[in-house]
Protein backbone atom coordinates (compact mmCIF):
# COMPACT_ATOMS: atom_id res chain seq x y z
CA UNK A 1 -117.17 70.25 145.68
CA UNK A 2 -113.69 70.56 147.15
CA UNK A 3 -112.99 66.42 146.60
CA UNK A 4 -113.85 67.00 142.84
CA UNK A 5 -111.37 69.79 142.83
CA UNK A 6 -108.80 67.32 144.48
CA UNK A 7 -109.67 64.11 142.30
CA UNK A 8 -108.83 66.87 139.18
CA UNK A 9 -105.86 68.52 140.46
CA UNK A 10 -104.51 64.55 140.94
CA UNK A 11 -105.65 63.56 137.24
CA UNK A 12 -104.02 66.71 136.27
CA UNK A 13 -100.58 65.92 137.82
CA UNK A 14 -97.51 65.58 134.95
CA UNK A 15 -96.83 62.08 136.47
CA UNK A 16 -100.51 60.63 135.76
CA UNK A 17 -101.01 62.55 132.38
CA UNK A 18 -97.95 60.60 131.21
CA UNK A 19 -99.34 57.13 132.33
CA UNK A 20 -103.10 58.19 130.76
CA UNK A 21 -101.52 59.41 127.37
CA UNK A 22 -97.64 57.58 126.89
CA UNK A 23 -99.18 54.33 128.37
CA UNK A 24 -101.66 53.63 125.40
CA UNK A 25 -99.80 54.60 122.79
CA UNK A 26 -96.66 52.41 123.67
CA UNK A 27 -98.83 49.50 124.00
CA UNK A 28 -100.19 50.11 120.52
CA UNK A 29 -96.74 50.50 118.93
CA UNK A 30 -95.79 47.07 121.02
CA UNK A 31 -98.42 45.29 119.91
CA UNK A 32 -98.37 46.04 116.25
CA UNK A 33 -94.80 45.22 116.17
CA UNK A 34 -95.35 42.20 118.20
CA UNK A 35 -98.05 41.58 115.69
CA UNK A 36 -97.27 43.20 112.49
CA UNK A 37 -95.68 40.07 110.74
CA UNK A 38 -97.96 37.53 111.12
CA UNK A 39 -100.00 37.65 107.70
CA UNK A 40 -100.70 34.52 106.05
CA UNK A 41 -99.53 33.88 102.15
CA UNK A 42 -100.54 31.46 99.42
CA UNK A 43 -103.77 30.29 101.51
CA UNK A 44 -105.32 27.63 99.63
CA UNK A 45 -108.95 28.04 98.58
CA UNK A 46 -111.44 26.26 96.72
CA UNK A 47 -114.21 27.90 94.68
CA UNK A 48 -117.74 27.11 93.53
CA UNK A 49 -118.41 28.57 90.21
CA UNK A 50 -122.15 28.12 90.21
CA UNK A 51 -122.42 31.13 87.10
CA UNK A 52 -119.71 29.98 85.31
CA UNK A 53 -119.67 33.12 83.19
CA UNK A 54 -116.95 35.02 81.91
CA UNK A 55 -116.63 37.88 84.94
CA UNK A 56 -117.22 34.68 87.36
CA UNK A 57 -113.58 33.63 85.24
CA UNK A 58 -111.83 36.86 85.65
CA UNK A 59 -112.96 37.13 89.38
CA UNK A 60 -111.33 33.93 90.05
CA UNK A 61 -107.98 35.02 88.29
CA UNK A 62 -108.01 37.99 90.07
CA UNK A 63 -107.80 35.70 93.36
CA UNK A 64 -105.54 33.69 91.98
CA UNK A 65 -103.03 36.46 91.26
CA UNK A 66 -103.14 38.29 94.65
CA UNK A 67 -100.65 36.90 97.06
CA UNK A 68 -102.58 36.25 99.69
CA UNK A 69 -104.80 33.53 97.59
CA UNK A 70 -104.03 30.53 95.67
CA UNK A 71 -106.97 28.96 94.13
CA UNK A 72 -106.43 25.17 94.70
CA UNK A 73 -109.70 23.65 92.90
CA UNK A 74 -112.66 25.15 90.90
CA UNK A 75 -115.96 23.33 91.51
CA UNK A 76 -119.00 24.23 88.92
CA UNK A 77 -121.43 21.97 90.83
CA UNK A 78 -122.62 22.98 94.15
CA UNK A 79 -121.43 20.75 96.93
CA UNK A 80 -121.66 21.18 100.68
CA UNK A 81 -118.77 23.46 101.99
CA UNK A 82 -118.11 22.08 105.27
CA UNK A 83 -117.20 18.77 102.91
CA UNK A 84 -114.69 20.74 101.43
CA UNK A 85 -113.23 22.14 104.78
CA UNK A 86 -112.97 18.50 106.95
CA UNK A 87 -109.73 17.49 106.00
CA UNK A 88 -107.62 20.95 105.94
CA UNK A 89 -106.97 20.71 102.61
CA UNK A 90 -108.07 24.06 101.49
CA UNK A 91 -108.48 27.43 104.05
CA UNK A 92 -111.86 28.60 102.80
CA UNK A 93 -114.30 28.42 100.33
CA UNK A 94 -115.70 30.69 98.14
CA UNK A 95 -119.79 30.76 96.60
CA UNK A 96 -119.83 32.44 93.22
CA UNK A 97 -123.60 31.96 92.98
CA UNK A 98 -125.46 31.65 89.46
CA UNK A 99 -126.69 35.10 87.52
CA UNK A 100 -123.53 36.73 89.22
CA UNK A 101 -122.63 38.26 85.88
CA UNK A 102 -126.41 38.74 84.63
CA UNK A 103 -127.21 40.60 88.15
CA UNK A 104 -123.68 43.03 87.78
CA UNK A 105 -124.52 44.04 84.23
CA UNK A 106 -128.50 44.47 85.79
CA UNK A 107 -126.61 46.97 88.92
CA UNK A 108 -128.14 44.66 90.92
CA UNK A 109 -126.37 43.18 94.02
CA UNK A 110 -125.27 39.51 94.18
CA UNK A 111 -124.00 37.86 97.25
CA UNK A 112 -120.87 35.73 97.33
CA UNK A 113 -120.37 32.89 99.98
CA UNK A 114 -117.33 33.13 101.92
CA UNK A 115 -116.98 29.88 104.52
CA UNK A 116 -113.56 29.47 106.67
CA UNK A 117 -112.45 26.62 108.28
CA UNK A 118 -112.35 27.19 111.83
């Protein structure tokens, strides 16, 4: 019992509180600064608009308009994404699969390929 109360009185100390609690935090502030302006703008994508509907139209403008996104090509036939990704041309690719606006005005849930180049 008495080397528990000595291992507490240690961890207890002013000088080792500092390092358990100031340490941390300045490393977190370091590396977010470090970190904090790396963000990639303007990445080129290509899209496969398999529904070709109206709200598959307005999704795609609504990439298109964020500033993170530019939409470099539109596909409305389905092609093999890794195809699209082999010669760096374009960051990602994005699946809008068909009955995407039949299936949102249903409530039902629709799921939306996302490949990255890696």
């Amino acid at each position: 019992m008495g080397q528990i109360k000595d291992e507490f009185r240690k961890v207890m100390q002013p000088r080792t509180v500092a390092q358990t609690l100031i340490a941390p935090i300045f490393v977190a502030l370091l590396f977010s600064w470090l970190f904090g302006s790396i963000v990639i703008y303007k990445s080129p994508i290509t899209i496969m608009d398999l529904d070709n509907s109206m709200y598959s139209r307005q999704l795609i403008d609504k990439l298109d308009s964020s500033p993170y996104v530019k939409v470099a090509r539109v596909l409305n036939e389905p092609i093999e994404p890794s195809l699209l990704l082999m010669n760096d041309s374009t960051f990602a690719v994005v699946v809008l699969p068909d009955g995407l606006e039949e299936n949102r005005y249903r409530g039902k849930s629709s799921n939306i390929g996302f490949v990255v180049n890696d």
